[in-house]
Protein backbone atom coordinates (compact mmCIF):
# COMPACT_ATOMS: atom_id res chain seq x y z
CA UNK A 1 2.56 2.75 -16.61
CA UNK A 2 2.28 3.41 -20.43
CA UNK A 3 -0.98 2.83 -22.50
CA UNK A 4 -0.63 -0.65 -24.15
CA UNK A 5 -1.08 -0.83 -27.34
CA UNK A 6 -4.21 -2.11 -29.14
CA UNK A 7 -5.11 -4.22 -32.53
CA UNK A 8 -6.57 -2.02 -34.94
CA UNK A 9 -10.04 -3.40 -34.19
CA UNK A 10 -13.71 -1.75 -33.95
CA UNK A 11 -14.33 -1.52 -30.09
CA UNK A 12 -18.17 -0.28 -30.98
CA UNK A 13 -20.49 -2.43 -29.37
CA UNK A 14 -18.02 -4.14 -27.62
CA UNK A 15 -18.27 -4.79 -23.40
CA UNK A 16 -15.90 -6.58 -21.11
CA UNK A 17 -18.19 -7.77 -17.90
CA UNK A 18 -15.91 -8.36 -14.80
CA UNK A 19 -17.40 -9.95 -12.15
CA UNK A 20 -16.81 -13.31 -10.30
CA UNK A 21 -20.29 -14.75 -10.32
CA UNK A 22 -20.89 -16.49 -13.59
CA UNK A 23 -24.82 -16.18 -13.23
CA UNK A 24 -24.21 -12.36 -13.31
CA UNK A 25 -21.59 -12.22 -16.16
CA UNK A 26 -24.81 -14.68 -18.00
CA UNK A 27 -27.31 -12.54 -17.35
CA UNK A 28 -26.03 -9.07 -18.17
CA UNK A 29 -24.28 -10.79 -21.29
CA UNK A 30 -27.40 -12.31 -22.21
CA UNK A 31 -28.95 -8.85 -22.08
CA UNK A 32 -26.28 -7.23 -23.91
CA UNK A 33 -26.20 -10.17 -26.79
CA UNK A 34 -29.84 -9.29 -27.84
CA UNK A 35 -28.73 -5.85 -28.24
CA UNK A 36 -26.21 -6.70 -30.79
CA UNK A 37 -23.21 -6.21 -28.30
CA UNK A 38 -20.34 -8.55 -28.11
CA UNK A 39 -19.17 -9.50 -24.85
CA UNK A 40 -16.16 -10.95 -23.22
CA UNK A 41 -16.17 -12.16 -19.54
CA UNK A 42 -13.62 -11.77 -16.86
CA UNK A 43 -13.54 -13.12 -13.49
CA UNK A 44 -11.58 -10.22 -11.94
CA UNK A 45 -9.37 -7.22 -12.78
CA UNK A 46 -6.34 -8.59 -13.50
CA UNK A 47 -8.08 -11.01 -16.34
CA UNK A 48 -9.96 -7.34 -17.35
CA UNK A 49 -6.75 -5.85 -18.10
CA UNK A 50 -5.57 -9.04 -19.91
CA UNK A 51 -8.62 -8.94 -22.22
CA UNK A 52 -8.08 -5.18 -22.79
CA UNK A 53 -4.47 -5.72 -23.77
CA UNK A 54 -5.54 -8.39 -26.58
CA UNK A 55 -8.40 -5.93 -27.74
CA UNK A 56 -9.98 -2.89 -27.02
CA UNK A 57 -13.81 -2.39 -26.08
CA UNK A 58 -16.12 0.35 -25.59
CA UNK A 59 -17.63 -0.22 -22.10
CA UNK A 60 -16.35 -2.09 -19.17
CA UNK A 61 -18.99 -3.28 -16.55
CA UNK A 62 -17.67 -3.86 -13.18
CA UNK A 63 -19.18 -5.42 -10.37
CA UNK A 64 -19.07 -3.99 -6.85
CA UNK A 65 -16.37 -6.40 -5.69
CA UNK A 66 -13.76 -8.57 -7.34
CA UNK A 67 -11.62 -11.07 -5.86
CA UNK A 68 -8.01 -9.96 -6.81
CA UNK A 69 -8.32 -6.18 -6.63
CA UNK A 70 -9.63 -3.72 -4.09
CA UNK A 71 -12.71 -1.97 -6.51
CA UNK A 72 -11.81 1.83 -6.05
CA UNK A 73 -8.30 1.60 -6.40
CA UNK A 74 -8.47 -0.59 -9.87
CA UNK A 75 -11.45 1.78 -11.53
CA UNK A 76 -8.92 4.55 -10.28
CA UNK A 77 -6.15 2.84 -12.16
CA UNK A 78 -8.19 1.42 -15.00
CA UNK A 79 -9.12 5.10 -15.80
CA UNK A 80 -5.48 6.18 -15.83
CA UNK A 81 -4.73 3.42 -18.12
CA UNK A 82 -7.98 3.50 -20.53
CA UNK A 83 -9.28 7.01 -19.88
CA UNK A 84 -11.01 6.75 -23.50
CA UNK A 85 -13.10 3.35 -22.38
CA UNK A 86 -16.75 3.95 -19.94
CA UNK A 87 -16.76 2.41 -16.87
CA UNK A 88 -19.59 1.20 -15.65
CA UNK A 89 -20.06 -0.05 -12.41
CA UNK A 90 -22.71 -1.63 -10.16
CA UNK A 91 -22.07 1.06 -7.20
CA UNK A 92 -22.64 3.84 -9.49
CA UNK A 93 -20.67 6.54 -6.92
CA UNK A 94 -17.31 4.90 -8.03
CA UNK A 95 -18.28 5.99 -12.25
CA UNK A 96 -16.90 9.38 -13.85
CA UNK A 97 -15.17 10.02 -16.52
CA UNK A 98 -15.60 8.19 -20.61
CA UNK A 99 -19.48 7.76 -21.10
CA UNK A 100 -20.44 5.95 -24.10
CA UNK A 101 -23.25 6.93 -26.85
CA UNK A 102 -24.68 3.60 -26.13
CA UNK A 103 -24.46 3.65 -21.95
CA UNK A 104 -28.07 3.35 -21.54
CA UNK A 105 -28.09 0.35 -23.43
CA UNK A 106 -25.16 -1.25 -20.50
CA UNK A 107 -27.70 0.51 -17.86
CA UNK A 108 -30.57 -1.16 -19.46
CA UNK A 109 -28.78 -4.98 -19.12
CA UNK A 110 -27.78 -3.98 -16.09
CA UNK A 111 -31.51 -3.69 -14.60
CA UNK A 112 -32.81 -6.49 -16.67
CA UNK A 113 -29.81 -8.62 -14.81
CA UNK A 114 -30.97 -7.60 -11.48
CA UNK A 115 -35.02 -7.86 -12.48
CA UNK A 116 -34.37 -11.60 -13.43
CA UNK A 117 -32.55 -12.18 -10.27
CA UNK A 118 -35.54 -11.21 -8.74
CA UNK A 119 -37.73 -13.16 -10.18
CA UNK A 120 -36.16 -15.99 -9.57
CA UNK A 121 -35.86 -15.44 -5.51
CA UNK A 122 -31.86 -15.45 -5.95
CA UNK A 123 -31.01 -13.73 -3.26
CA UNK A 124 -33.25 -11.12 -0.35
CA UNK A 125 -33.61 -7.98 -1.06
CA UNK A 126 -32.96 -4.78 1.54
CA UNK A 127 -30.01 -3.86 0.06
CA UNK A 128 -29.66 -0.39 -1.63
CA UNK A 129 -27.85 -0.72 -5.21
CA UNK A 130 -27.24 2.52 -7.37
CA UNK A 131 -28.75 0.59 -10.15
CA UNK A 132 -32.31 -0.32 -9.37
CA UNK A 133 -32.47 -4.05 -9.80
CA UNK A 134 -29.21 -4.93 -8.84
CA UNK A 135 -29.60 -4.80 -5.07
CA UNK A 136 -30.43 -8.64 -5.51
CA UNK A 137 -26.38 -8.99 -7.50
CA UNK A 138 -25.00 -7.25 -4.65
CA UNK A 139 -26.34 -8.82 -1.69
CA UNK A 140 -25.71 -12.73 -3.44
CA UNK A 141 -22.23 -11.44 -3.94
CA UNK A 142 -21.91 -10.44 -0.35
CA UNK A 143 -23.02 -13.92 1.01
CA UNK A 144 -20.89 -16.09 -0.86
CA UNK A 145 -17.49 -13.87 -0.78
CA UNK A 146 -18.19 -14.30 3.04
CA UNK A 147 -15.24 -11.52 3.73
CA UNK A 148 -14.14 -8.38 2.36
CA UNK A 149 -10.83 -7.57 2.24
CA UNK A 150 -9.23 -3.78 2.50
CA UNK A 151 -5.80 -2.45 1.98
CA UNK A 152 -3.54 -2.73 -0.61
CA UNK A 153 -4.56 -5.09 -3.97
CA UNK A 154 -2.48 -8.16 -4.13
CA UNK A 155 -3.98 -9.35 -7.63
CA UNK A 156 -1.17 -12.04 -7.82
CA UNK A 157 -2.30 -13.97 -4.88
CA UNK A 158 -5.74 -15.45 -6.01
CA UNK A 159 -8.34 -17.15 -4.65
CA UNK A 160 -11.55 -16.28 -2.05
CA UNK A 161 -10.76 -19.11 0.39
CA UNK A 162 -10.53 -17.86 3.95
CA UNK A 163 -6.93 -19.33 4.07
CA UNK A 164 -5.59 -16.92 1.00
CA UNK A 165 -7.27 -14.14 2.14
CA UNK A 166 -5.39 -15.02 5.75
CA UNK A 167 -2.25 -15.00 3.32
CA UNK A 168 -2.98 -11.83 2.13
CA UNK A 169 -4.47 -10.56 5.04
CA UNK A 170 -1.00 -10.97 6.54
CA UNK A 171 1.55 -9.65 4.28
CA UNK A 172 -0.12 -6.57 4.43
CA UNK A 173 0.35 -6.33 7.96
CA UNK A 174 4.08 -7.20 7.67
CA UNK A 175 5.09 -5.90 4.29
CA UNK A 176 5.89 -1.97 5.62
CA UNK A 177 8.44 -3.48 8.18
CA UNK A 178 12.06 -5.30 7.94
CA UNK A 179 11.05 -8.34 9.79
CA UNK A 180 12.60 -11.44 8.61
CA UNK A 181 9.30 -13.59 7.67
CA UNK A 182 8.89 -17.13 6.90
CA UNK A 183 6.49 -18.38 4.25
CA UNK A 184 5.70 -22.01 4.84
CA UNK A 185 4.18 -24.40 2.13
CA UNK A 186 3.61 -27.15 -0.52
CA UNK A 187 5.36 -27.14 -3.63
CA UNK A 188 4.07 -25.27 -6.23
CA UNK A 189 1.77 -22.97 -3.78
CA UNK A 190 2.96 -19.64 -4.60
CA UNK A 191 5.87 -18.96 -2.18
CA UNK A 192 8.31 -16.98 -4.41
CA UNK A 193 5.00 -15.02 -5.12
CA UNK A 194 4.24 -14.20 -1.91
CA UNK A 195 7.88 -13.12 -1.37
CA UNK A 196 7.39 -10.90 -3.98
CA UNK A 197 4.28 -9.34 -2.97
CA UNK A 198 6.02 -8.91 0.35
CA UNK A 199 8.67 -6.49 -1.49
CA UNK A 200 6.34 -4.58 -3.98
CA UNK A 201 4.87 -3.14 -0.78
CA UNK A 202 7.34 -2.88 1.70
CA UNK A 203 8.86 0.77 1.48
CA UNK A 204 12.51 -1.07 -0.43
CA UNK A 205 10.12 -1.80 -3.49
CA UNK A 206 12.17 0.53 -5.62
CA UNK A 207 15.30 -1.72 -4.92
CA UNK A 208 16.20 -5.19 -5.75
CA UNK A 209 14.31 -8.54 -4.78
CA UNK A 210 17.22 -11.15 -4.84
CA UNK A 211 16.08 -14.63 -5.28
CA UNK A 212 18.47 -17.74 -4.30
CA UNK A 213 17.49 -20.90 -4.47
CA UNK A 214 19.25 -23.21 -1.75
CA UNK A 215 18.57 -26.72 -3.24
CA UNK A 216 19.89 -25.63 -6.24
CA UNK A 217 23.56 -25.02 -5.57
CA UNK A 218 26.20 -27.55 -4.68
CA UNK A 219 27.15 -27.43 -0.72
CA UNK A 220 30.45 -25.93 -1.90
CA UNK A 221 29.71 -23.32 -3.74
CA UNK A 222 26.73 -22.06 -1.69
CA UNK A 223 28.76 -19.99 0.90
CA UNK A 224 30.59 -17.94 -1.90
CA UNK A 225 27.24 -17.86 -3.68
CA UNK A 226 25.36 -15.88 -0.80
CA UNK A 227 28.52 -13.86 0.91
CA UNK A 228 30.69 -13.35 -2.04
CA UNK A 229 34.47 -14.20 -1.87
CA UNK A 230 38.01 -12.32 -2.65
CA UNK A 231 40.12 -13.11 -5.65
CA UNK A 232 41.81 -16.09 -5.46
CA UNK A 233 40.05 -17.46 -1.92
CA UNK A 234 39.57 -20.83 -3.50
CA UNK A 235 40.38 -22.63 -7.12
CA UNK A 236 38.77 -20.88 -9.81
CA UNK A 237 38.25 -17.77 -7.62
CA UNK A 238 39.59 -15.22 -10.64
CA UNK A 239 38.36 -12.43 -9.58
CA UNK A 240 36.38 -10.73 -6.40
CA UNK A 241 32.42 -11.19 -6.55
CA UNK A 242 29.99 -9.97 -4.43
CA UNK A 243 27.61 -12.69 -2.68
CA UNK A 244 23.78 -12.84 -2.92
CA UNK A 245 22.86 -11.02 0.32
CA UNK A 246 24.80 -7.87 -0.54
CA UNK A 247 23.74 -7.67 -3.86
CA UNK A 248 20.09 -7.29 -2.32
CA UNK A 249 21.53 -4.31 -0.14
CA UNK A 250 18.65 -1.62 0.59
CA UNK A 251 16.57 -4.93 -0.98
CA UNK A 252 14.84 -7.97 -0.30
CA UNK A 253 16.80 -11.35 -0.42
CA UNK A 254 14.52 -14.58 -0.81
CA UNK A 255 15.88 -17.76 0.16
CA UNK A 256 13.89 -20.28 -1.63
CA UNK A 257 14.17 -24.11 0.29
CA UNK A 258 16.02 -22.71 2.95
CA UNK A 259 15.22 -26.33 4.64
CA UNK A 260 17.95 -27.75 2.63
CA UNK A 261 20.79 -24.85 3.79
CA UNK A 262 23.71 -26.91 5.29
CA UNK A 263 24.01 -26.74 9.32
CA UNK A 264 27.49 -24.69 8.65
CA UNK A 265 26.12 -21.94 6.60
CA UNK A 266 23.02 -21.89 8.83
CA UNK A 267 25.53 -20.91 11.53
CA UNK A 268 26.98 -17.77 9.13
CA UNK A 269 22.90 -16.88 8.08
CA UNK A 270 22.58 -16.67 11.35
CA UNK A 271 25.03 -14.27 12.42
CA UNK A 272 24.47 -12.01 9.58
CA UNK A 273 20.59 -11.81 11.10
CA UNK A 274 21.89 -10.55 14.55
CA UNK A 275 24.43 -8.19 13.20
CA UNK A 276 23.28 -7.49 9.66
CA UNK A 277 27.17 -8.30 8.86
CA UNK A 278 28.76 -10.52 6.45
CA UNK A 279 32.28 -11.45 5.66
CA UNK A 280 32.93 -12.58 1.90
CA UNK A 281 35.16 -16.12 1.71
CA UNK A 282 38.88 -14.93 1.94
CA UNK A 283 38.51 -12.21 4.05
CA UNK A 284 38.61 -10.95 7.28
CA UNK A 285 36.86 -7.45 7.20
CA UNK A 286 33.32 -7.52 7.95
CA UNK A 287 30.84 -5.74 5.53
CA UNK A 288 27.79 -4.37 6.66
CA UNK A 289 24.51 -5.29 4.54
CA UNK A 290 20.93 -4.00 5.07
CA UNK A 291 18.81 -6.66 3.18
CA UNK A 292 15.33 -7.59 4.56
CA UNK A 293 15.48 -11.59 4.71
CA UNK A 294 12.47 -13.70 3.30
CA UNK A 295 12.75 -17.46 3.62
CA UNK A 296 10.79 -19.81 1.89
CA UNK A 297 10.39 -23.74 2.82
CA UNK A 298 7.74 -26.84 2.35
CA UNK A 299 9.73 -28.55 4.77
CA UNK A 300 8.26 -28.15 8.65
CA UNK A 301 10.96 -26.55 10.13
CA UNK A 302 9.64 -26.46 13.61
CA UNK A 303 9.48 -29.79 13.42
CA UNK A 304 13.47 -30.28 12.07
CA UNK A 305 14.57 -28.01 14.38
CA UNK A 306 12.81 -29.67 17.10
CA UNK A 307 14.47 -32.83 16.25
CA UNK A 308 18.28 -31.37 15.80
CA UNK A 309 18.19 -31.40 12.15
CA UNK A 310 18.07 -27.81 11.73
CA UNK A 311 19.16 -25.08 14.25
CA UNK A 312 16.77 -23.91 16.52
CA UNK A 313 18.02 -20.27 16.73
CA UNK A 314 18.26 -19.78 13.18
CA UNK A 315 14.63 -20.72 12.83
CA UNK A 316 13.24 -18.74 15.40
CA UNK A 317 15.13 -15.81 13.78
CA UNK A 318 13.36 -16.58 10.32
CA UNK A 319 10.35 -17.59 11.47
CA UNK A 320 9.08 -13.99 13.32
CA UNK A 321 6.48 -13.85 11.26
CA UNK A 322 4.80 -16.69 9.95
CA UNK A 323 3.08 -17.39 6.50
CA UNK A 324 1.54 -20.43 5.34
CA UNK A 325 0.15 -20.77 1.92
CA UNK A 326 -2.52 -23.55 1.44
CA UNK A 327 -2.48 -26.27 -0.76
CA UNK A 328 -4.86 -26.18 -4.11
CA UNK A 329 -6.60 -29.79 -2.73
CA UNK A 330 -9.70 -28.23 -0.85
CA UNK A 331 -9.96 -25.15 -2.66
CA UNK A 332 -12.55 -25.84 -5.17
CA UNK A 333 -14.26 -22.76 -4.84
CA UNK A 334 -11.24 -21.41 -6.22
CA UNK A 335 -10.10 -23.31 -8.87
CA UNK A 336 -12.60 -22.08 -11.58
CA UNK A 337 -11.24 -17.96 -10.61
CA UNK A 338 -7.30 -19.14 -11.54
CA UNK A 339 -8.60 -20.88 -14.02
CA UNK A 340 -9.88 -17.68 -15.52
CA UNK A 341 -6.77 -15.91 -14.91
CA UNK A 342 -4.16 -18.56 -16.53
CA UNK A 343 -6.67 -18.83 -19.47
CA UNK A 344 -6.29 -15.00 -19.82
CA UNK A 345 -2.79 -15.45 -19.52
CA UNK A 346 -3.05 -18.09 -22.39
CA UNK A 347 -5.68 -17.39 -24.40
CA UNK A 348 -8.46 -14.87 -23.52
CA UNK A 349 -10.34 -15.49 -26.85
CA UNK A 350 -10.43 -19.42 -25.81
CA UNK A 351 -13.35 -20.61 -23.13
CA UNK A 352 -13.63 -23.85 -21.26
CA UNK A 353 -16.55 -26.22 -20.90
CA UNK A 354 -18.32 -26.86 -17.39
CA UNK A 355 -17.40 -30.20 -18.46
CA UNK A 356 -13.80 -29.20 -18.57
CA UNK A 357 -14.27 -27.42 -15.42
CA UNK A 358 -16.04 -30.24 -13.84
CA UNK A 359 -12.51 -31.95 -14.48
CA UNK A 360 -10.47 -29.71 -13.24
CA UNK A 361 -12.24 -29.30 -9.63
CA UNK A 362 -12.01 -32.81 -8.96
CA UNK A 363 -8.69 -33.32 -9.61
CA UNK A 364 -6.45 -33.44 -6.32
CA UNK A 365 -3.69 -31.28 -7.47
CA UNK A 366 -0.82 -32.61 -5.84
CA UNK A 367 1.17 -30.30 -7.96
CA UNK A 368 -0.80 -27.29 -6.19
CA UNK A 369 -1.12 -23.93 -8.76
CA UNK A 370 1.63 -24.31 -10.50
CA UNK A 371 0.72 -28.01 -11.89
CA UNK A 372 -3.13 -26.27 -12.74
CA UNK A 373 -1.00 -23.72 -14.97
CA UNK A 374 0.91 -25.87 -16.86
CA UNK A 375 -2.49 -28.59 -17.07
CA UNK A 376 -4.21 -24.98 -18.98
CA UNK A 377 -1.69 -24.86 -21.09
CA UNK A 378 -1.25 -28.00 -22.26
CA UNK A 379 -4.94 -27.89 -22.50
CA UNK A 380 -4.91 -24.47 -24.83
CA UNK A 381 -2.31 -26.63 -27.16
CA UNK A 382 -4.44 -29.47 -27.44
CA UNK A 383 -7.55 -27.89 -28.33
CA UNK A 384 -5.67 -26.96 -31.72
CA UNK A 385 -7.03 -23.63 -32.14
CA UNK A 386 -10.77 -24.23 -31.04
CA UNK A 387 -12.56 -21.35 -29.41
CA UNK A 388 -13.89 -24.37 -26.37
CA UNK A 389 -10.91 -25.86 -24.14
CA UNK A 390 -13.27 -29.55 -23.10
CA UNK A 391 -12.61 -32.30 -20.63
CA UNK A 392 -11.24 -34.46 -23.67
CA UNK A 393 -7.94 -31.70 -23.85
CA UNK A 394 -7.61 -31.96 -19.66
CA UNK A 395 -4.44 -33.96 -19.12
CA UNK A 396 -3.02 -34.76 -15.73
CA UNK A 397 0.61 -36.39 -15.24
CA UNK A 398 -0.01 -40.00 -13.93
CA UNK A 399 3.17 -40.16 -12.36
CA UNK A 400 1.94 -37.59 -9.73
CA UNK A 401 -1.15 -39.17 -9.01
């Protein structure tokens, strides 16, 4: 990955603190605030890199764990990306490289952080820290993450809820294999996401993901859509084309709603999961395709196929391995963290209210993440250029409440 490119701004004096407790990010900004620094926050290392692409700073202060990205392997990539930038970090065994002319001043807000957590009886103590002081950040951190998660960083899945970190947990697991997988969920949950996760680490990451959406294409034109047909197999067939599951040969194909896939072509799906053989729509020659199949539904398929509506075989082939991704409704805990990363996304220079943020967490989201997105942006656009998004700019769509 190339450097990005940066304004031609002053970075002296300036700190990005990434960390997903707010009272830390408040007290080591505090700290660094009377000492002439300006800060920006960032709930995680995704929204650190977002902040860095907008504008450059001279020290980065990371926290011993972050909820998108395993901590080792983003210093180890932050470093590749920003060798020139200091990196300082809570577990101070994970810090080499850039050191800035004004690191002890970081170390300095760093301890008077932890000494104020102290005081205040924040957390126990008994835990060693490599800064003294900041035992009392780590262990608070520790208790309310409740799990730590290892493996491979999956910074586009977000969210500390035991049920995403299940989701996670689990395409790890199945990612480095060819098993046909079924992700399960509301609308607007994530599912293409997770399908795509599931291909950036599976070993055909350097080939295509395919994406077809099943709802989207008229019953007729679906079969020629996903097996391809020969010149002149049906009106307006000009010329031969190559279907959807071979062009993902060596790939991934994700069938999006594959709930709404006709019982006929469910029959043809089917087959080409047993064999891993297709036959395009005017021919008679089978072709042989190696394409790892991802299907994606919010209907309950169990439940169809228990009832006839779907076929049973087809959906015990798709559904070898299982995963569900939760609905936004019940995830409070982890609506402020995305909305930190789509206000990144949106506008890193713009902050939001507790008000706003009160707003947003009681809100029942039948729209799931997707729906919070769009609500931030609309949001951004209504604050007409202020640096505060407040409850006032928080619009929700009546018609889906």
């Amino acid at each position: 990955m190339a450097t990005p490119a940066h304004p031609a701004l002053n970075p002296a004096r300036s700190a990005i603190l990434a960390s997903p407790d707010p009272v830390f990010r408040r007290r080591v900004g505090d700290a660094l605030t009377g000492m002439r620094w300006q800060v920006r926050e960032a709930n995680g290392g995704a929204e650190t890199l977002a902040c860095l692409e907008q504008a450059p700073a001279e020290a980065v202060i990371v926290d011993e764990w972050l909820p998108d990205l395993e901590i080792r392997e983003f210093i180890a990539e932050f470093r590749q990306l920003y060798p020139q930038i200091d990196v300082v970090s809570v577990d101070a065994s994970l810090e080499s490289g850039a050191r800035s002319p004004r690191r002890n001043e970081v170390l300095h807000a760093l301890r008077c952080a932890g000494n104020d957590a102290h005081d205040a009886s924040a957390i126990a103590g008994g835990v060693q820290a490599a800064i003294p002081g900041v035992a009392a950040h780590t262990a608070a951190s520790s208790s309310t993450s409740g799990q730590r998660e290892t493996g491979a960083p999956i910074p586009e899945l977000i969210g500390m809820d035991p049920r995403m970190i299940e989701v996670r947990r689990r395409i790890r697991l199945v990612a480095p294999r060819s098993t046909p997988v079924l992700i399960e969920g509301p609308t607007g949950t994530g599912k293409e996401v997770v399908g795509r996760a599931l291909h950036r680490l599976s070993p055909r990451a350097g080939r295509k993901f395919v994406a077809l959406n099943c709802a989207a294409i008229p019953e007729g034109l679906l079969e020629a859509e996903l097996f391809g047909h020969t010149r002149g197999a049906f009106t307006g067939a000009e010329r031969r084309r190559i279907g959807q599951i071979e062009a993902a040969h060596g790939g991934t194909l994700f069938l999006d709603e594959i709930g709404d896939m006709p019982l006929a072509l469910q029959a043809k799906l089917l087959r080409f999961l047993e064999t891993g053989e297709i036959q395009r729509v005017g021919e008679n020659e089978p072709v042989r395709v190696d394409a790892r199949v991802v299907a994606a539904t919010h209907q309950p398929l169990a439940k169809l196929a228990a009832q006839g509506a779907y076929r049973q075989d087809l959906y015990y082939r798709l559904a070898v391995f299982l995963i569900r991704t939760p609905a936004l409704a019940g995830r409070s805990h982890d609506i402020e963290t995305l909305t930190n990363h789509f206000r990144g996304r949106i506008n890193a220079a713009q902050s939001i209210t507790a008000a706003a943020t009160a707003r947003l967490v009681a809100h029942p989201w039948p729209g799931n993440v997707r729906e919070l997105a769009h609500v931030l942006e609309r949001a951004s656009i209504l604050a007409e250029g202020r640096p505060e998004i407040d409850a006032a700019e928080i619009e929700f769509d009546e018609a889906m409440n």
